[in-house]
Protein backbone atom coordinates (compact mmCIF):
# COMPACT_ATOMS: atom_id res chain seq x y z
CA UNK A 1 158.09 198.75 131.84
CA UNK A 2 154.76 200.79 131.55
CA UNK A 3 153.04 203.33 133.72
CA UNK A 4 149.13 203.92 133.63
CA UNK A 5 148.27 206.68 130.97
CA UNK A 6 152.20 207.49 130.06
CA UNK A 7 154.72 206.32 127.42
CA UNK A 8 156.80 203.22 128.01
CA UNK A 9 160.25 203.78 130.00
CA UNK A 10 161.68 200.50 128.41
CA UNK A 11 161.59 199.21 124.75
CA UNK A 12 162.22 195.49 124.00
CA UNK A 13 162.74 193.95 120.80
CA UNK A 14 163.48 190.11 119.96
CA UNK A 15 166.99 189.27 118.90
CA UNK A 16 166.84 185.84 118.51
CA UNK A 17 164.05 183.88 117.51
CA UNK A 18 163.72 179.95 118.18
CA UNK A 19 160.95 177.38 117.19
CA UNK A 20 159.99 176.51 120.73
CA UNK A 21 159.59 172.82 121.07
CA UNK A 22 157.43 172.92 124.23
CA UNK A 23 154.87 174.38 121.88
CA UNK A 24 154.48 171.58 120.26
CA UNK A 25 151.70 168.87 121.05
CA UNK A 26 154.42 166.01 122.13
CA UNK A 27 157.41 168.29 122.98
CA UNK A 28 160.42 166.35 124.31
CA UNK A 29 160.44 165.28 128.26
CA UNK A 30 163.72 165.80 130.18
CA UNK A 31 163.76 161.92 131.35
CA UNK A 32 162.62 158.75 129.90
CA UNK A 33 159.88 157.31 131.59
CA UNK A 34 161.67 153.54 131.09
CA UNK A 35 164.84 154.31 132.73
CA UNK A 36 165.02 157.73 133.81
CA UNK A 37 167.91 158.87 132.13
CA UNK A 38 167.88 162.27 130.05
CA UNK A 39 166.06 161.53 126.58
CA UNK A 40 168.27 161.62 123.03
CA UNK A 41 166.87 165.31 122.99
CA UNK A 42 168.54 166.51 126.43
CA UNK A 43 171.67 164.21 125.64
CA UNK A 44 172.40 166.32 122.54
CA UNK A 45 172.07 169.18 124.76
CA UNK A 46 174.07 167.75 127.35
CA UNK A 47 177.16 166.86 125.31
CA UNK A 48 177.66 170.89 124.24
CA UNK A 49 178.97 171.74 127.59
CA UNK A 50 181.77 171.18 129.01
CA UNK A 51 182.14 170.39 132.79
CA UNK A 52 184.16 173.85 133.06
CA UNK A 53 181.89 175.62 131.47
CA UNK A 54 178.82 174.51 133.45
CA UNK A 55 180.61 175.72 136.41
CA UNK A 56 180.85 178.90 134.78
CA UNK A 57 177.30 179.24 134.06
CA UNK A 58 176.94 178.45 137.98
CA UNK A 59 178.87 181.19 139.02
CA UNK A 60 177.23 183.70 136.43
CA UNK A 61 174.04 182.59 137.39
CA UNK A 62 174.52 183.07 141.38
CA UNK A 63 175.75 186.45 140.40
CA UNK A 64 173.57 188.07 138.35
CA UNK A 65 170.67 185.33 137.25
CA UNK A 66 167.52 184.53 138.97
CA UNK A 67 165.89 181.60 139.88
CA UNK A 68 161.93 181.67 140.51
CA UNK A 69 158.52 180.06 139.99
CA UNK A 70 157.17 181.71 137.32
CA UNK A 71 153.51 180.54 138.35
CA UNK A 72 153.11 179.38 141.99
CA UNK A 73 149.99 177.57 141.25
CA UNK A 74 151.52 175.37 138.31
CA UNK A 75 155.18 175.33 139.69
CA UNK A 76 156.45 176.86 136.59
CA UNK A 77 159.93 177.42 136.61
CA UNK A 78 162.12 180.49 135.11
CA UNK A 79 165.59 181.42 134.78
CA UNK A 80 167.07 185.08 134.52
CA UNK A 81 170.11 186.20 133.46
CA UNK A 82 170.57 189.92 132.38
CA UNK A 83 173.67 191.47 131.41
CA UNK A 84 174.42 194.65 129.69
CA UNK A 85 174.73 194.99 125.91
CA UNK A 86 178.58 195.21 126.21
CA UNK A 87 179.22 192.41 128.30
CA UNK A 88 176.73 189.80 126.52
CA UNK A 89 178.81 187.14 125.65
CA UNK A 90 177.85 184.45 128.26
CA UNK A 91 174.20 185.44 127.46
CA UNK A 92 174.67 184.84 123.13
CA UNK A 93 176.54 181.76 124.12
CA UNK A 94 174.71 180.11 126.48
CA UNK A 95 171.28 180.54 123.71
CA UNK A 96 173.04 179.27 121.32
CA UNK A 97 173.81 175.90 123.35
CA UNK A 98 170.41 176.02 125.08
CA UNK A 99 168.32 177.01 121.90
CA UNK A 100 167.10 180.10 123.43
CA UNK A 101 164.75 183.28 122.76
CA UNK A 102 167.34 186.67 123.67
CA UNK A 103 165.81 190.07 123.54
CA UNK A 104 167.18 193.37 123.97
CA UNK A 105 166.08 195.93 126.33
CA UNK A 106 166.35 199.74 125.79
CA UNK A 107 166.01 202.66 127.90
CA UNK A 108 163.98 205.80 126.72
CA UNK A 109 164.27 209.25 127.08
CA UNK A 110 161.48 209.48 129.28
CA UNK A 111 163.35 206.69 131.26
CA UNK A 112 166.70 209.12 131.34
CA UNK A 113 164.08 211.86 132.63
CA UNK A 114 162.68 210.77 135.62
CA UNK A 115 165.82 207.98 136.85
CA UNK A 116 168.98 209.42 134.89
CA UNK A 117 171.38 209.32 132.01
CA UNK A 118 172.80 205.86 133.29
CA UNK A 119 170.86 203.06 131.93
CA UNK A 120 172.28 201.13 129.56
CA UNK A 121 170.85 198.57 126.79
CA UNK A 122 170.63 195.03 128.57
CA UNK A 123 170.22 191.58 126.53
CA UNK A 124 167.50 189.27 128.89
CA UNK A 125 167.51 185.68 128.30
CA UNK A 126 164.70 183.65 129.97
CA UNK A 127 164.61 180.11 130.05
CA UNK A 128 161.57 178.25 130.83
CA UNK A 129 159.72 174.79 131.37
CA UNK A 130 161.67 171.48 131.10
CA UNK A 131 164.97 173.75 129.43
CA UNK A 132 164.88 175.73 132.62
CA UNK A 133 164.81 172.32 134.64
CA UNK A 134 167.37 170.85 132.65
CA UNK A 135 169.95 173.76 132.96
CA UNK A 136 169.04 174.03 136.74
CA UNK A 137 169.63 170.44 137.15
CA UNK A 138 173.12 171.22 135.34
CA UNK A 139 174.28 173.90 137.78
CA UNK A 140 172.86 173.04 141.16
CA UNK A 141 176.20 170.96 141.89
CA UNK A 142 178.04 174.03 141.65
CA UNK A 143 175.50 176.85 142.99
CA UNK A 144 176.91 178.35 146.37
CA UNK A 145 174.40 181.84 146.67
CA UNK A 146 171.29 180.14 145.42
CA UNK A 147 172.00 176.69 146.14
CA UNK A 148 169.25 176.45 148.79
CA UNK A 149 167.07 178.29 146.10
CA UNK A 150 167.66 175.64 143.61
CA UNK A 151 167.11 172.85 146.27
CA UNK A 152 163.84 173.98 146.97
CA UNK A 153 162.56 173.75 143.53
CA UNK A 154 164.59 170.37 142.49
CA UNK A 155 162.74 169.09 145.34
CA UNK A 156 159.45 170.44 144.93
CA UNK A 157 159.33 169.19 141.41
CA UNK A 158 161.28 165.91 141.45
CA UNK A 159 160.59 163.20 144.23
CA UNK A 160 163.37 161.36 145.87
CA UNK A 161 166.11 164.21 144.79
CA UNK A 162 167.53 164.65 147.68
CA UNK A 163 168.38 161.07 148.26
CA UNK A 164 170.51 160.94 144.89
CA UNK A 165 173.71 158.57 145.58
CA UNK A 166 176.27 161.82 144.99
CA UNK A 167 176.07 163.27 147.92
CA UNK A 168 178.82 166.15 146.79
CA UNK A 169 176.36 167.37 144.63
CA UNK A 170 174.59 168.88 147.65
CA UNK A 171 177.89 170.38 149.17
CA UNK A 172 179.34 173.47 148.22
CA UNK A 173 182.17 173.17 145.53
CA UNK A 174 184.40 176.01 144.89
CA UNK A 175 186.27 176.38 141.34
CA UNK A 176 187.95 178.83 139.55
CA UNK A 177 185.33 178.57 136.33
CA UNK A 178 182.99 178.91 139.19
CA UNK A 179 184.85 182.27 140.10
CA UNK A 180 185.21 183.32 136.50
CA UNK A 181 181.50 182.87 135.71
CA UNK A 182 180.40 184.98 138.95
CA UNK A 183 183.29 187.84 137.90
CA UNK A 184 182.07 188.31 134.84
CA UNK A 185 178.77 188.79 137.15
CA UNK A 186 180.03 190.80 140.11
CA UNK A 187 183.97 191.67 139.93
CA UNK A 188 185.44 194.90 138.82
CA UNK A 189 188.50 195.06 137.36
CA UNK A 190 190.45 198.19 137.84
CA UNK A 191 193.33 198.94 135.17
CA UNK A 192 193.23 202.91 135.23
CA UNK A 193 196.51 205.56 134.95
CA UNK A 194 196.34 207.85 137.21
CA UNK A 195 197.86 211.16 136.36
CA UNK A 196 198.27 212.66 139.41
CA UNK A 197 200.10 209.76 140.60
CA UNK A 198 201.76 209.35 137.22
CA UNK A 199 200.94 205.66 137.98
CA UNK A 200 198.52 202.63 136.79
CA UNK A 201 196.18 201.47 139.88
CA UNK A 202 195.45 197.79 139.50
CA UNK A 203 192.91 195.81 141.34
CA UNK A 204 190.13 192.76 141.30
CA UNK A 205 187.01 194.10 143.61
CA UNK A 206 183.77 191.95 144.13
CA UNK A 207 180.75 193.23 145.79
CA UNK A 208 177.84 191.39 147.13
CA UNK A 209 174.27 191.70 149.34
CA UNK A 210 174.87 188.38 150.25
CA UNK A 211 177.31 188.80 152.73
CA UNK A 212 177.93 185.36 153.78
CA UNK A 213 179.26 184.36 150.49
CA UNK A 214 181.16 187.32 149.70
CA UNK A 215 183.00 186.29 153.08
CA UNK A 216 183.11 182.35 151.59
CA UNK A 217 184.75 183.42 148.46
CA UNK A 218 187.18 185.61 150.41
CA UNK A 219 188.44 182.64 152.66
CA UNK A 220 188.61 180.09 149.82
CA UNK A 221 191.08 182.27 147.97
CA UNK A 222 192.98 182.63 151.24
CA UNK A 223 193.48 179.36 151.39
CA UNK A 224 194.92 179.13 148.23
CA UNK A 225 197.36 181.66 149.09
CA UNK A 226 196.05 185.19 148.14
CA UNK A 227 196.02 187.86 150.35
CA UNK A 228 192.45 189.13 150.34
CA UNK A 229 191.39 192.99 151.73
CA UNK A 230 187.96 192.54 153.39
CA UNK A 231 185.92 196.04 152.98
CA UNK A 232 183.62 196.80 155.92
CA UNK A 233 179.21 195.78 156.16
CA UNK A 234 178.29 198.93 154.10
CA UNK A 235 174.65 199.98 154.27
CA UNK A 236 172.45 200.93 151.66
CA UNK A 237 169.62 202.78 152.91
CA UNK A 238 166.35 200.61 151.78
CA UNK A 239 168.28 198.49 150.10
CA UNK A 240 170.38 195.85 151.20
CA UNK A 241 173.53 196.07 153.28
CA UNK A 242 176.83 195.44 151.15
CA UNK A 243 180.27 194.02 151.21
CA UNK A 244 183.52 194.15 149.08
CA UNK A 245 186.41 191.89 149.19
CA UNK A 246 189.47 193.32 147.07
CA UNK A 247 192.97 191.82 145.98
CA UNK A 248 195.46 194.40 144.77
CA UNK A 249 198.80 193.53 144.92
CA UNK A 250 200.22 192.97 141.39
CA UNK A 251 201.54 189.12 141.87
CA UNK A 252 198.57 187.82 143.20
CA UNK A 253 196.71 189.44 140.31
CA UNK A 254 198.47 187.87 137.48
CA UNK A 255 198.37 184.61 139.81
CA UNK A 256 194.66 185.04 140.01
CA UNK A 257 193.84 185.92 136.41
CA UNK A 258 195.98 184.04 135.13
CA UNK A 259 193.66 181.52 136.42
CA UNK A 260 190.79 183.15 135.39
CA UNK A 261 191.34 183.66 132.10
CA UNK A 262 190.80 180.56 130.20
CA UNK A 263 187.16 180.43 131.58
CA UNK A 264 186.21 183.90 131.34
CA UNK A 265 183.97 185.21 128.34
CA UNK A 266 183.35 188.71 128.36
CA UNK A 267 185.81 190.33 126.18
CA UNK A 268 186.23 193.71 127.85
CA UNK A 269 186.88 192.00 131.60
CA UNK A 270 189.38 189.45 129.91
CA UNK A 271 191.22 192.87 128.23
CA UNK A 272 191.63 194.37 131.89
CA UNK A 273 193.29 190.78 132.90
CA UNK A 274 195.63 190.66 130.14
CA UNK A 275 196.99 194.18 130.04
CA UNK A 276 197.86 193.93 133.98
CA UNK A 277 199.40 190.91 133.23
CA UNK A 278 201.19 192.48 130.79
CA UNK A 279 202.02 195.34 132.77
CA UNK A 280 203.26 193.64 135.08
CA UNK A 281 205.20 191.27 132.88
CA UNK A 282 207.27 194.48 130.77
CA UNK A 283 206.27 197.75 132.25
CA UNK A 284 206.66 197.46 135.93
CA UNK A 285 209.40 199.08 137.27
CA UNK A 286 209.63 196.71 140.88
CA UNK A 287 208.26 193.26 138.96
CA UNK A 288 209.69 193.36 135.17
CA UNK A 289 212.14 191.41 134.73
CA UNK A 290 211.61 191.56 131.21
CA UNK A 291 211.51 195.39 130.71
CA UNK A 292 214.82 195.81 130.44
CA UNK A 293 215.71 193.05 127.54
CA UNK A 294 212.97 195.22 125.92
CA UNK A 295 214.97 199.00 126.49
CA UNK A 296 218.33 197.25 125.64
């Protein structure tokens, strides 16, 4: 990020380097010309995920990736994800799997000036050409914000898509490694003692612009039995209106993460789960049933 006759607000640096093979004269296609299937070189790629873990990267993707042309005119496709330095696990993974360039983003002091003291470091990873259409083609079964994003461009670039013989894979699908991938995106996971209250205040909170699938995740996990608080259409000025959905009570929590958990990859959000489990588990005075082996 530079201005016109001023110093740059942003400095990025290259954290991981790759020897790109769409650089190279013959660089290997995503399917074989003979029978369509994925080549040996997309295989290999294929078999390092696991069908769990894909629907993570769905859900992490819908919630804080993007999914573009990155040239109209050639229908060149890109793939965003940013994430903040602390919380860059999916983002080292995930170019580890996919053979990926990361780079690191940091804020200057001129940037701290003019737009405040708040912006931290943020690891980009942007994946590009036949990678990009391979890991689209990976997640689209289990997109549910950009699905119709990612339809549009599987279609624009592939004939006869839409008439593939799985039909589910153009329905939504809602799983919890979906929901674990787009918390580590969206969801806010309170765990805080308040000392006025001489209490801990516990509590899962997602907030999204797109308000029709904030309101979809909120009814699926009704109907699996938690009781969801829906937060009221906030606006945001110019930007775009806003809406929270929020479970709080302590048993659906551990219910929820414990659930959660064995998907979830960012360290400090999988911390918050397991200390209000365990809170719950040997501290609470109402839920403990443990608590008091522990005092005797």
């Amino acid at each position: 990020m530079k201005r016109k006759n001023s110093k740059a607000l942003v400095i990025t640096t290259t954290v991981r380097e790759i020897n790109d093979p769409e650089k190279d004269k013959n660089p290997p296609p995503l399917f074989s010309k003979k029978d369509g299937h994925l080549t040996p070189f997309y295989r290999d790629m294929l078999a390092k995920f696991e069908p769990e873990e894909v629907q993570y990267y769905a859900g992490l993707v819908d919630g804080d990736g993007a999914i573009g042309w990155n040239s109209h005119r050639s229908k060149t496709i890109r793939i965003q994800i940013h994430l903040t330095e602390e919380a860059a696990e999916p983002i080292t993974q995930l170019a580890e799997k996919l053979d990926l360039k990361v780079s690191h983003s940091k804020f200057t002091k001129e940037y701290e000036k003019e737009r405040g003291p708040n912006g931290k470091p943020i690891i980009n990873l942007n994946i590009y050409k036949t990678k990009a259409w391979f890991f689209l083609f990976l997640i689209y079964p289990y997109l549910l914000e950009k699905k119709i994003k990612g339809k549009e461009m599987l279609t624009t670039k592939f004939k006869g898509f839409l008439e593939c013989h799985d039909r589910r894979m153009h329905q939504r699908q809602f799983s919890m490694p979906y929901l674990a991938g787009y918390s580590d995106a969206e969801a806010h996971y309170r765990y805080k003692y308040q000392k006025n209250q001489e209490s801990f205040a516990f509590g899962y909170h997602i907030t999204s612009t797109d308000i029709g699938h904030i309101d979809y995740l909120g009814e699926q996990l009704c109907r699996l039995g938690y009781k969801v608080n829906y937060g009221a259409i906030r606006k945001n000025g110019k930007h775009k209106s806003s809406k929270k959905i929020a479970i709080t009570n302590l048993p659906d929590l551990k219910k929820l993460y414990t659930k959660l958990l064995p998907f979830a990859k960012i360290k400090r959000k999988k911390r918050a789960m397991t200390m209000t489990r365990f809170y719950m588990d040997y501290l609470s005075p109402v839920y403990s049933k443990k608590e008091r082996n522990l005092i005797l």
